[in-house]
PDB file of N, CA and C in Angstrom:
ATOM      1  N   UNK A   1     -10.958  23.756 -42.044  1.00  0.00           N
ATOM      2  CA  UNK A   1     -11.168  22.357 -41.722  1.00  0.00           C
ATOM      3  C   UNK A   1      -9.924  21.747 -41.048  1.00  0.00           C
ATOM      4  N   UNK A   2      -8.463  22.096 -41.645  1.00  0.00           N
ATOM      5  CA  UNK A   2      -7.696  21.578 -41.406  1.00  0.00           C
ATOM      6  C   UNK A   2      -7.249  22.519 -39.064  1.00  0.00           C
ATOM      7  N   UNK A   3      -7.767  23.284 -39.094  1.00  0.00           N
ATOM      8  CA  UNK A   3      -7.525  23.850 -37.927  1.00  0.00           C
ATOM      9  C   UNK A   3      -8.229  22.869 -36.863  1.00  0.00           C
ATOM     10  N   UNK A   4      -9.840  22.967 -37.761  1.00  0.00           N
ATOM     11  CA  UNK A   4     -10.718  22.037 -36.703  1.00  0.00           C
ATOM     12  C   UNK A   4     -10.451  20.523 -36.519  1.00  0.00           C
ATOM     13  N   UNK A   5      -9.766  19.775 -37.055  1.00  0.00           N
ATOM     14  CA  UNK A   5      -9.143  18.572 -36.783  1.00  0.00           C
ATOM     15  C   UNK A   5      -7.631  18.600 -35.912  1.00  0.00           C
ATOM     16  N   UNK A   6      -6.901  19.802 -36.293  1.00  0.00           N
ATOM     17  CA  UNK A   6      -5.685  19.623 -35.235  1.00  0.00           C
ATOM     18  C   UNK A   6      -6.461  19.774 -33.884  1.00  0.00           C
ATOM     19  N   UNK A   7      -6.877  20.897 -33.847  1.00  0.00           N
ATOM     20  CA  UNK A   7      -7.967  20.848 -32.417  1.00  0.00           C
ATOM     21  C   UNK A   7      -8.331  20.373 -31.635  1.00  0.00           C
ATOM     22  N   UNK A   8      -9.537  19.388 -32.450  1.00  0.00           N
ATOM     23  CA  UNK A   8     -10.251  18.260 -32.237  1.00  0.00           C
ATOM     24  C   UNK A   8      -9.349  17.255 -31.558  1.00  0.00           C
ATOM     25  N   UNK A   9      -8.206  16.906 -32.609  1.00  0.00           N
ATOM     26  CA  UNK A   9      -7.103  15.849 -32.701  1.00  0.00           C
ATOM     27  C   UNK A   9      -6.283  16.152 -30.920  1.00  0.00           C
ATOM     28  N   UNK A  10      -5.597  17.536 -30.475  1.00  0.00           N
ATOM     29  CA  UNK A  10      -5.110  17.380 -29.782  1.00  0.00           C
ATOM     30  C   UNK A  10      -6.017  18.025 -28.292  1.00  0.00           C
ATOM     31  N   UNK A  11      -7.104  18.316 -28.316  1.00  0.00           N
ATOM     32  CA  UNK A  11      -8.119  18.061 -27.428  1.00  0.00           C
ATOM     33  C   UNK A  11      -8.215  16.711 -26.746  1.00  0.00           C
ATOM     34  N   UNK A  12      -8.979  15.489 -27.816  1.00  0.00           N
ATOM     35  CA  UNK A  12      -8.764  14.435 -27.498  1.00  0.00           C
ATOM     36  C   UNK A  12      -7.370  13.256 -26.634  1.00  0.00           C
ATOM     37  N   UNK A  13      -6.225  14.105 -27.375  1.00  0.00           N
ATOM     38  CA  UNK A  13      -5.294  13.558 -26.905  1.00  0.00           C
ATOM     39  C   UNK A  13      -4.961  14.275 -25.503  1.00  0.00           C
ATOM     40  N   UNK A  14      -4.916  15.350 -24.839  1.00  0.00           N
ATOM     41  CA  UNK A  14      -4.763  16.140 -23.767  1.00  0.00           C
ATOM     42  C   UNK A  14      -6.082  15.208 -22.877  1.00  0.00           C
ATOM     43  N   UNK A  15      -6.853  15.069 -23.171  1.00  0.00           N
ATOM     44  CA  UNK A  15      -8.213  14.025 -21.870  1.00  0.00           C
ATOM     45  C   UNK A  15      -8.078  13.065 -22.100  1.00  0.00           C
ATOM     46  N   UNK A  16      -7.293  12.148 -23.184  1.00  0.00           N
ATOM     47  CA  UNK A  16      -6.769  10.433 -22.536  1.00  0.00           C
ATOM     48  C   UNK A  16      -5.261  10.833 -21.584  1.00  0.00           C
ATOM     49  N   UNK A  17      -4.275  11.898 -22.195  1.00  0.00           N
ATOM     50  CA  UNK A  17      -3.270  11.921 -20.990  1.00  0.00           C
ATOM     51  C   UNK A  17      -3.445  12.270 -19.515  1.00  0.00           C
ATOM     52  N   UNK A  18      -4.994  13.090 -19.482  1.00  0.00           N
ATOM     53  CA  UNK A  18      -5.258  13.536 -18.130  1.00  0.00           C
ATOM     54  C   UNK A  18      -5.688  12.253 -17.279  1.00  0.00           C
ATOM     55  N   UNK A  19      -6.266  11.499 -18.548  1.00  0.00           N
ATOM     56  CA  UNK A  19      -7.122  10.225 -17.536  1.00  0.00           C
ATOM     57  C   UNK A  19      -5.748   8.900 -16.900  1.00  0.00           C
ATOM     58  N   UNK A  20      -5.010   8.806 -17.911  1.00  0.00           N
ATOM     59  CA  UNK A  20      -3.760   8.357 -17.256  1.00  0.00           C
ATOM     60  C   UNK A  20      -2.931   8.656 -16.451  1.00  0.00           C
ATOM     61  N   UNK A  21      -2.739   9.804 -16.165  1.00  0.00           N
ATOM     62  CA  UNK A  21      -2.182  10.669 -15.100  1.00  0.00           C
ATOM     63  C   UNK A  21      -3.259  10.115 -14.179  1.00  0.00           C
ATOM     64  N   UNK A  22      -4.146  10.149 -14.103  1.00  0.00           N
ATOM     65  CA  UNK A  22      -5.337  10.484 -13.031  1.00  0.00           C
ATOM     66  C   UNK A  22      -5.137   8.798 -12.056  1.00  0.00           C
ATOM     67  N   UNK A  23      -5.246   8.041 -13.331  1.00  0.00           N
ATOM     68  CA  UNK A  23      -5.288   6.390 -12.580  1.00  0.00           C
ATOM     69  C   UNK A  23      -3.983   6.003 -12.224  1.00  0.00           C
ATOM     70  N   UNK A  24      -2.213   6.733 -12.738  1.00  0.00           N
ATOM     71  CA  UNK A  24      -1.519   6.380 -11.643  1.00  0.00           C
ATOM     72  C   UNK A  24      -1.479   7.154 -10.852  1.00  0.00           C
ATOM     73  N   UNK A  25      -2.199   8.277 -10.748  1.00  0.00           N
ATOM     74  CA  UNK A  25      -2.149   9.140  -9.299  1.00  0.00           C
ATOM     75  C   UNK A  25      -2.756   8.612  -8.535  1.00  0.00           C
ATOM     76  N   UNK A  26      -3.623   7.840  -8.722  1.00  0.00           N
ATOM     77  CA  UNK A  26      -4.672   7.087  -7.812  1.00  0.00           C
ATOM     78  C   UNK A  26      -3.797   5.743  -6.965  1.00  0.00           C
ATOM     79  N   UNK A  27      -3.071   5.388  -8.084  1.00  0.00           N
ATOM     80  CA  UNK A  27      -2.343   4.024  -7.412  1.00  0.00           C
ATOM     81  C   UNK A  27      -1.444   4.329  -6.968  1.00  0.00           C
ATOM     82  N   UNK A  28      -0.599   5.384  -6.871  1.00  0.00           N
ATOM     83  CA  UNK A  28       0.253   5.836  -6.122  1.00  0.00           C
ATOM     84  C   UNK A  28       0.016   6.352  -4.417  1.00  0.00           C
ATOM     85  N   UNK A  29      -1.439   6.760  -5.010  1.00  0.00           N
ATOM     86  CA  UNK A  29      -2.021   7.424  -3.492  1.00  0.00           C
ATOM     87  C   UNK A  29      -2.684   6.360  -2.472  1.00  0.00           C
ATOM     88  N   UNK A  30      -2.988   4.994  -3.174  1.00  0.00           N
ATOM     89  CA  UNK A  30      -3.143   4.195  -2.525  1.00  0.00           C
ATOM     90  C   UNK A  30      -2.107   3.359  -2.273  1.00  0.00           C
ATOM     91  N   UNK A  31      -1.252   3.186  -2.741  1.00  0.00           N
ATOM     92  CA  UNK A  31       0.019   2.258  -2.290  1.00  0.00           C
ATOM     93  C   UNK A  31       0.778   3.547  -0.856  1.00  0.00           C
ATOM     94  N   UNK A  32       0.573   4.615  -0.822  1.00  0.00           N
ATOM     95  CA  UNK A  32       0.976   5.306  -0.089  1.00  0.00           C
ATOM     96  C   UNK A  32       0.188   4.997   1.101  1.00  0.00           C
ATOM     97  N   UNK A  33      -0.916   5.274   0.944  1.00  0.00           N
ATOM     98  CA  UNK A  33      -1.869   4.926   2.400  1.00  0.00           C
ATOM     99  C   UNK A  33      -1.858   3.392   2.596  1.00  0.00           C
ATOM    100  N   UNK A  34      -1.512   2.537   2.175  1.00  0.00           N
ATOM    101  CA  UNK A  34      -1.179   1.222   2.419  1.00  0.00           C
ATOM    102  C   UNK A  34       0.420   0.955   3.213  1.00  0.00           C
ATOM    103  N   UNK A  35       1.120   2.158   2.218  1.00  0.00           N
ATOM    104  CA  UNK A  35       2.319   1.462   3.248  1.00  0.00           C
ATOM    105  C   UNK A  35       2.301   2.219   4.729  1.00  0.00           C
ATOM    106  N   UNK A  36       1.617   3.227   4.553  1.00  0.00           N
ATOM    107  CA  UNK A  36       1.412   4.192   6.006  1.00  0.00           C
ATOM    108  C   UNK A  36       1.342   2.973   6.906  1.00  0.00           C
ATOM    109  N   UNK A  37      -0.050   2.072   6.475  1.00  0.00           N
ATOM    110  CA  UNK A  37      -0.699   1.297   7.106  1.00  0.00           C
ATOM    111  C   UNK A  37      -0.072   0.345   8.196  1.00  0.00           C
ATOM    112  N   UNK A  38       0.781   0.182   7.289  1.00  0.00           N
ATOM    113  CA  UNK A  38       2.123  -0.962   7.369  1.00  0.00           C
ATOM    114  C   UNK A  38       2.929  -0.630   8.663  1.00  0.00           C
ATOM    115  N   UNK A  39       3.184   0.590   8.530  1.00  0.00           N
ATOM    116  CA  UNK A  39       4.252   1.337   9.324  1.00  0.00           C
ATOM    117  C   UNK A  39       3.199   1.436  10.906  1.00  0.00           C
ATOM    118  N   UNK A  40       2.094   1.826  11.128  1.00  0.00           N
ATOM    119  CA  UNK A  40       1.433   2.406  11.942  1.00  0.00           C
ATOM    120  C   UNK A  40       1.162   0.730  12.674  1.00  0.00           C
ATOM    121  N   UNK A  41       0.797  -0.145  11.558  1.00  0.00           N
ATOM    122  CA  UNK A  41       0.835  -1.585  12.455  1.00  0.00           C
ATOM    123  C   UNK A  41       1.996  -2.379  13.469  1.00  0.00           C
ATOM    124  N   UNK A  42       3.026  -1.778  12.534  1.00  0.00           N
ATOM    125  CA  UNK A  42       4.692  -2.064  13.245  1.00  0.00           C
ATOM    126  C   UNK A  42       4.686  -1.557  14.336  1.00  0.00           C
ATOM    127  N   UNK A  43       4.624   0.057  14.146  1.00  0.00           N
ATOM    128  CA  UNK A  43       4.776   0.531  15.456  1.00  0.00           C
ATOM    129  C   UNK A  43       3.916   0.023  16.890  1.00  0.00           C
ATOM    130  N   UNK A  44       2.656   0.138  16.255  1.00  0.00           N
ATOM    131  CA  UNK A  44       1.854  -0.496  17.359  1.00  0.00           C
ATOM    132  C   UNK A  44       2.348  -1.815  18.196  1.00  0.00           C
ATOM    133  N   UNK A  45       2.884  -2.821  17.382  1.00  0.00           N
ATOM    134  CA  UNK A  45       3.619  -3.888  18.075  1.00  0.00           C
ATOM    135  C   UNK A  45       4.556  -3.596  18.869  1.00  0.00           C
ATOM    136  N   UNK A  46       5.499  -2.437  18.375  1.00  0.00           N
ATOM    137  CA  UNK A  46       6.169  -2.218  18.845  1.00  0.00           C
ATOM    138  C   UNK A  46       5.861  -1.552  20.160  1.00  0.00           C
ATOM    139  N   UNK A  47       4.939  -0.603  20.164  1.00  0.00           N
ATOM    140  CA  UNK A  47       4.982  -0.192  21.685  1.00  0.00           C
ATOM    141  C   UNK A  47       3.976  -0.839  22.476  1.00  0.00           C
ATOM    142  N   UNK A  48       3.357  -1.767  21.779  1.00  0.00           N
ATOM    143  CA  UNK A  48       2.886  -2.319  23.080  1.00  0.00           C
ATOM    144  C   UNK A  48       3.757  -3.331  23.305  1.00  0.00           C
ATOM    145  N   UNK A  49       4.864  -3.883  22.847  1.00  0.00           N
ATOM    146  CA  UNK A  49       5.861  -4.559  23.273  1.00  0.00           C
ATOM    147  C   UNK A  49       6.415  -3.963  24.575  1.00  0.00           C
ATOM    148  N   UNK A  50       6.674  -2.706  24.096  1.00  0.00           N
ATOM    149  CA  UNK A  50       7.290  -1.550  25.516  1.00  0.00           C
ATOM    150  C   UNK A  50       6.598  -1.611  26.689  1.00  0.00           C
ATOM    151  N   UNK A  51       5.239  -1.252  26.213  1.00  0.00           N
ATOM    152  CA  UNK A  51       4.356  -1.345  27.375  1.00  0.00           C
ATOM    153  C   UNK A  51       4.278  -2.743  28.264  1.00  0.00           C
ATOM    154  N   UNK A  52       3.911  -3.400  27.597  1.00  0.00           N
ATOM    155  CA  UNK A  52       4.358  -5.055  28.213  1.00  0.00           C
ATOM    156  C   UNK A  52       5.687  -5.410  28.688  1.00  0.00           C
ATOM    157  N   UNK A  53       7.077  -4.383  28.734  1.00  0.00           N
ATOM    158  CA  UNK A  53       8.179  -4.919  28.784  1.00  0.00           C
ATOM    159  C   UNK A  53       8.549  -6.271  28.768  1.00  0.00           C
ATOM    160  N   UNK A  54       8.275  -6.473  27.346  1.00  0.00           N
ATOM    161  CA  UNK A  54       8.747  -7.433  26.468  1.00  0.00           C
ATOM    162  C   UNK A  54       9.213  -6.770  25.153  1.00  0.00           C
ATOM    163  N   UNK A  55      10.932  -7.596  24.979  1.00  0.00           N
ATOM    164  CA  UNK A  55      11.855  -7.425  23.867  1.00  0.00           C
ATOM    165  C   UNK A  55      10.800  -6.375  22.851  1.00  0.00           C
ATOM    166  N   UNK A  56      11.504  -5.348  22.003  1.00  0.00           N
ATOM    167  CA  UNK A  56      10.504  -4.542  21.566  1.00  0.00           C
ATOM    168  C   UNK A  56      10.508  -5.198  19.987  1.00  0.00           C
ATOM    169  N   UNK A  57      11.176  -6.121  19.788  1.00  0.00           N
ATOM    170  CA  UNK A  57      11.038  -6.897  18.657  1.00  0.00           C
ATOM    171  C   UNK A  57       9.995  -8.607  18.332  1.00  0.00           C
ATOM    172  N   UNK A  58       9.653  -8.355  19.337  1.00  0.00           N
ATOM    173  CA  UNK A  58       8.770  -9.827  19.547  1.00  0.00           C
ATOM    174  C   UNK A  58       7.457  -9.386  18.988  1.00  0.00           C
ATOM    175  N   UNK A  59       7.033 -10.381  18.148  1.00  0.00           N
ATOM    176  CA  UNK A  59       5.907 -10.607  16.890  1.00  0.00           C
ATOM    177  C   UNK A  59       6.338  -9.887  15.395  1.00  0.00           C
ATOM    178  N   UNK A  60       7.661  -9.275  15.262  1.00  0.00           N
ATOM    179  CA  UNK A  60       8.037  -8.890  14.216  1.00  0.00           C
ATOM    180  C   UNK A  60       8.902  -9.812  13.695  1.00  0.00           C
ATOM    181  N   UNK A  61       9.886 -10.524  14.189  1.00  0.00           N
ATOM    182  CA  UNK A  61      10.952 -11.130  13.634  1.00  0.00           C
ATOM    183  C   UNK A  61      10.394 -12.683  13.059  1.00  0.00           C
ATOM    184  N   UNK A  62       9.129 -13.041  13.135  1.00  0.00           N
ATOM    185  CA  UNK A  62       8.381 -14.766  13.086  1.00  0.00           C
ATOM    186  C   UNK A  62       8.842 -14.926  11.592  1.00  0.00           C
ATOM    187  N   UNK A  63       8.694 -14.275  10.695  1.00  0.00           N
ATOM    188  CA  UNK A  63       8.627 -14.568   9.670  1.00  0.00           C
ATOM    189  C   UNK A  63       9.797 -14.222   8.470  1.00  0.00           C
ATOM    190  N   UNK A  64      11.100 -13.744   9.156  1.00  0.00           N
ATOM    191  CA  UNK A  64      12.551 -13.577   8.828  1.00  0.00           C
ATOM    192  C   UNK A  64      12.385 -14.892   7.958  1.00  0.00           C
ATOM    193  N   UNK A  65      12.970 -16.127   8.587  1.00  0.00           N
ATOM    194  CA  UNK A  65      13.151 -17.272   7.788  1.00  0.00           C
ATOM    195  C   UNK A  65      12.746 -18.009   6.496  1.00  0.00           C
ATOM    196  N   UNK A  66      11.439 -16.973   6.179  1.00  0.00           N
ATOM    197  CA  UNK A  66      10.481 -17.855   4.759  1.00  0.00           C
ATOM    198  C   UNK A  66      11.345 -16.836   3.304  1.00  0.00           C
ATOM    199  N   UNK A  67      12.280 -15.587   4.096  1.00  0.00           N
ATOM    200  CA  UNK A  67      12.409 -15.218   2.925  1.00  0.00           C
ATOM    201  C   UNK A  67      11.455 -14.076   2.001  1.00  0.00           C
ATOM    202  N   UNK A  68      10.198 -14.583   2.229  1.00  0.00           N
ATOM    203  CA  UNK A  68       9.046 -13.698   0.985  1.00  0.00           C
ATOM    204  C   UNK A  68       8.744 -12.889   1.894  1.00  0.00           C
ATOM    205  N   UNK A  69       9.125 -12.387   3.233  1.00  0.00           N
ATOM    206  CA  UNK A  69       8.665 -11.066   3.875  1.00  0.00           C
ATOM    207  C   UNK A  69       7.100 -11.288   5.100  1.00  0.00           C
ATOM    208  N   UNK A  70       7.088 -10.409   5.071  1.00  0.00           N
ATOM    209  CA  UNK A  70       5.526 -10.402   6.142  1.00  0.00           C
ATOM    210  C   UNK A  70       4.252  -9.749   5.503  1.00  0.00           C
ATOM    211  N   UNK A  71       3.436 -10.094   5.560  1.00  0.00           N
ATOM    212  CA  UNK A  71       2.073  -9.415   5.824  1.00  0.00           C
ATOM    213  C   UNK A  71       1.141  -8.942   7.271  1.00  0.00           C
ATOM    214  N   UNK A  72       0.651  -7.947   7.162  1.00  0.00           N
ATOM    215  CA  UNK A  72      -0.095  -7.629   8.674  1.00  0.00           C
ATOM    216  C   UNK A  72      -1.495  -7.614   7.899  1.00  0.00           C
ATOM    217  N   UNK A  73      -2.254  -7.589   9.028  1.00  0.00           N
ATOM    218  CA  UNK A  73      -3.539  -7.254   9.193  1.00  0.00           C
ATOM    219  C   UNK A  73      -4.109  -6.759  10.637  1.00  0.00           C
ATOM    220  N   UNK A  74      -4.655  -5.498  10.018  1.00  0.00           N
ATOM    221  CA  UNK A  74      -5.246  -4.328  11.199  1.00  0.00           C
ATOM    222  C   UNK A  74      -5.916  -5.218  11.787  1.00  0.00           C
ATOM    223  N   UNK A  75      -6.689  -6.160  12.129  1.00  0.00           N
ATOM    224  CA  UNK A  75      -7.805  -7.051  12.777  1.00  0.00           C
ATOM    225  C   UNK A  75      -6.689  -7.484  13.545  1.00  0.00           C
ATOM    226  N   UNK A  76      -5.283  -7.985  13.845  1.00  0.00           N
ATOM    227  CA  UNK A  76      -4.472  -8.702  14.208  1.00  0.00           C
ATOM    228  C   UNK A  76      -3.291  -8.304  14.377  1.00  0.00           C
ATOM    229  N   UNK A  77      -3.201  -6.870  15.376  1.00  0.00           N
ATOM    230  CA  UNK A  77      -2.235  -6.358  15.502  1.00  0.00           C
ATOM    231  C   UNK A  77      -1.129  -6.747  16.426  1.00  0.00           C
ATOM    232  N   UNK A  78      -1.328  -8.225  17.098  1.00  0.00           N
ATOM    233  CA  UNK A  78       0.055  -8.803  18.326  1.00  0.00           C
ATOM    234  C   UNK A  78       1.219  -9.186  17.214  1.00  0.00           C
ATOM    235  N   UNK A  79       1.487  -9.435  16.202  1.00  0.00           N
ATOM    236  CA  UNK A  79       2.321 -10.141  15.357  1.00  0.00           C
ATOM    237  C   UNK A  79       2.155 -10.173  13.832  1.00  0.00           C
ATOM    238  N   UNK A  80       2.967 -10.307  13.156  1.00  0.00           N
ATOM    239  CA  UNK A  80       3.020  -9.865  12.129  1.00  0.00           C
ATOM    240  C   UNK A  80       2.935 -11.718  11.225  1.00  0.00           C
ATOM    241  N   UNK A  81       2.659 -11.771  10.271  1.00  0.00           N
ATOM    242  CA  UNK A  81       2.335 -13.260   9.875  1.00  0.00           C
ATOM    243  C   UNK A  81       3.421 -13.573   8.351  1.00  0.00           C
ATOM    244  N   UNK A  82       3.795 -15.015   8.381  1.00  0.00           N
ATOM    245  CA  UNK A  82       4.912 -15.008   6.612  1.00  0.00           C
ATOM    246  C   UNK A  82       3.871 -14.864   5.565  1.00  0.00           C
ATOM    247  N   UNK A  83       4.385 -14.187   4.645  1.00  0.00           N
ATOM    248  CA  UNK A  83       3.493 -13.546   3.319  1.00  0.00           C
ATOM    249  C   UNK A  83       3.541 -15.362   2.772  1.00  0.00           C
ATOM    250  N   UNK A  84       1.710 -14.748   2.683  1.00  0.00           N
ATOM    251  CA  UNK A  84       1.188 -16.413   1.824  1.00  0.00           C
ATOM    252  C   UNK A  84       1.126 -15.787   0.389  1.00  0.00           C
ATOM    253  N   UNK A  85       1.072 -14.540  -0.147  1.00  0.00           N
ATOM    254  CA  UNK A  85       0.500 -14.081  -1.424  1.00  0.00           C
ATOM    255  C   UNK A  85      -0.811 -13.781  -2.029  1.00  0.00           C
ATOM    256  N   UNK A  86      -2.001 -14.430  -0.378  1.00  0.00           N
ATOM    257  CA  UNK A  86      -2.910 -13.442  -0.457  1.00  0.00           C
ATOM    258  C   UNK A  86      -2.625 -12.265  -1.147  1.00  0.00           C
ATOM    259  N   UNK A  87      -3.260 -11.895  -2.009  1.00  0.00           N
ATOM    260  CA  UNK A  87      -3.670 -10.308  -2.606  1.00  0.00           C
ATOM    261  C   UNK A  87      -4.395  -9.696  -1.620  1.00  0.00           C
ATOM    262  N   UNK A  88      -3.848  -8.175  -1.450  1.00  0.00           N
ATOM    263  CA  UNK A  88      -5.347  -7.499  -0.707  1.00  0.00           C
ATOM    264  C   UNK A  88      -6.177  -6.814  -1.559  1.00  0.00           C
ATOM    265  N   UNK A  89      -7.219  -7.268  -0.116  1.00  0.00           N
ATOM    266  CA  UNK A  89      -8.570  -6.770  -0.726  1.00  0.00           C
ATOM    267  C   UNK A  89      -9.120  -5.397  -0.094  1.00  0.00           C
ATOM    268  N   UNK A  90      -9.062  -4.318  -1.875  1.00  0.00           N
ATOM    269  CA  UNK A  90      -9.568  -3.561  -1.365  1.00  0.00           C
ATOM    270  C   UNK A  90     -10.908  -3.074  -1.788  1.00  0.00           C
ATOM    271  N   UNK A  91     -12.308  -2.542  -1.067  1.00  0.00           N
ATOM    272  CA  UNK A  91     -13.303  -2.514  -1.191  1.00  0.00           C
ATOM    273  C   UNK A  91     -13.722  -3.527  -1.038  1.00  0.00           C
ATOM    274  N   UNK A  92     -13.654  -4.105   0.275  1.00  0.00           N
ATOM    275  CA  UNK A  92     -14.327  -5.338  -0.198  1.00  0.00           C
ATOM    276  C   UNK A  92     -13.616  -6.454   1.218  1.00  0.00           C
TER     277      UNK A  92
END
Protein backbone atom coordinates (compact mmCIF):
# COMPACT_ATOMS: atom_id res chain seq x y z
CA UNK A 1 0.00 0.00 0.00
CA UNK A 2 2.60 2.16 1.16
CA UNK A 3 4.55 1.75 -2.49
CA UNK A 4 1.18 2.45 -4.26
CA UNK A 5 0.75 5.91 -2.72
CA UNK A 6 4.48 7.05 -3.14
CA UNK A 7 3.72 6.25 -6.80
CA UNK A 8 0.52 7.54 -7.11
CA UNK A 9 1.87 10.60 -4.94
CA UNK A 10 4.88 11.31 -7.24
CA UNK A 11 3.14 10.48 -10.60
CA UNK A 12 0.76 13.18 -9.83
CA UNK A 13 3.35 15.53 -8.89
CA UNK A 14 5.70 14.87 -12.18
CA UNK A 15 2.09 15.99 -14.57
CA UNK A 16 1.37 19.26 -12.52
CA UNK A 17 5.36 20.06 -13.04
CA UNK A 18 5.05 19.07 -16.74
CA UNK A 19 1.92 21.29 -17.08
CA UNK A 20 3.87 24.29 -15.64
CA UNK A 21 6.78 23.88 -17.61
CA UNK A 22 4.42 23.59 -20.54
CA UNK A 23 2.49 27.17 -19.86
CA UNK A 24 5.84 29.06 -19.35
CA UNK A 25 7.14 27.47 -22.40
CA UNK A 26 4.27 28.74 -24.10
CA UNK A 27 4.76 32.36 -22.83
CA UNK A 28 8.11 32.43 -23.52
CA UNK A 29 7.50 31.26 -27.11
CA UNK A 30 5.11 33.86 -27.54
CA UNK A 31 6.84 36.82 -26.11
CA UNK A 32 9.60 35.57 -28.54
CA UNK A 33 7.49 35.73 -31.69
CA UNK A 34 6.21 39.07 -30.49
CA UNK A 35 9.44 40.61 -30.05
CA UNK A 36 10.58 39.10 -33.55
CA UNK A 37 7.55 41.07 -34.54
CA UNK A 38 8.84 44.17 -33.18
CA UNK A 39 12.17 43.92 -34.77
CA UNK A 40 10.83 42.95 -38.40
CA UNK A 41 8.41 46.20 -38.04
CA UNK A 42 11.57 48.46 -37.24
CA UNK A 43 13.37 47.24 -39.87
CA UNK A 44 10.76 47.67 -42.35
CA UNK A 45 10.67 51.46 -41.48
CA UNK A 46 13.81 51.42 -41.69
CA UNK A 47 14.37 50.41 -45.19
CA UNK A 48 11.80 51.88 -46.64
CA UNK A 49 13.22 55.00 -45.16
CA UNK A 50 16.37 53.99 -47.44
CA UNK A 51 14.35 53.38 -50.22
CA UNK A 52 12.65 56.78 -50.00
CA UNK A 53 16.04 58.43 -49.18
CA UNK A 54 14.81 59.80 -46.24
CA UNK A 55 16.94 60.00 -42.80
CA UNK A 56 16.81 56.16 -41.97
CA UNK A 57 15.52 57.16 -38.56
CA UNK A 58 12.31 59.02 -39.41
CA UNK A 59 8.99 57.45 -37.85
CA UNK A 60 11.14 55.82 -35.14
CA UNK A 61 12.36 58.60 -32.99
CA UNK A 62 8.26 60.35 -32.47
CA UNK A 63 7.91 58.92 -29.37
CA UNK A 64 11.56 59.34 -27.47
CA UNK A 65 10.01 62.21 -25.36
CA UNK A 66 6.89 60.41 -23.45
CA UNK A 67 9.49 58.27 -21.80
CA UNK A 68 7.05 54.90 -21.66
CA UNK A 69 8.60 53.73 -25.07
CA UNK A 70 6.72 52.83 -28.40
CA UNK A 71 4.25 50.50 -29.61
CA UNK A 72 3.87 49.30 -33.41
CA UNK A 73 1.25 47.81 -35.21
CA UNK A 74 1.67 45.52 -38.38
CA UNK A 75 -1.56 47.37 -40.00
CA UNK A 76 0.69 50.64 -39.66
CA UNK A 77 4.01 50.12 -40.63
CA UNK A 78 5.25 54.18 -41.70
CA UNK A 79 5.91 55.01 -37.88
CA UNK A 80 6.03 53.77 -34.81
CA UNK A 81 3.31 55.39 -32.15
CA UNK A 82 3.98 56.57 -27.85
CA UNK A 83 2.89 53.47 -25.78
CA UNK A 84 -0.78 54.31 -24.52
CA UNK A 85 -0.81 50.82 -22.47
CA UNK A 86 -3.18 49.31 -24.72
CA UNK A 87 -2.65 45.56 -23.88
CA UNK A 88 -2.29 43.33 -26.92
CA UNK A 89 -4.64 41.43 -28.25
CA UNK A 90 -3.99 38.13 -28.86
CA UNK A 91 -6.58 35.84 -30.63
CA UNK A 92 -8.67 38.15 -31.15
Amino acid sequence: MFLLTVGTVGAIYAIVRVIEVTEVSSSQLIASYLAQEGIEIVRNIRDGNWLEGSVWDTGLTGCEPTGAGCQADYTNTQSLVSFTGDPLNIDG
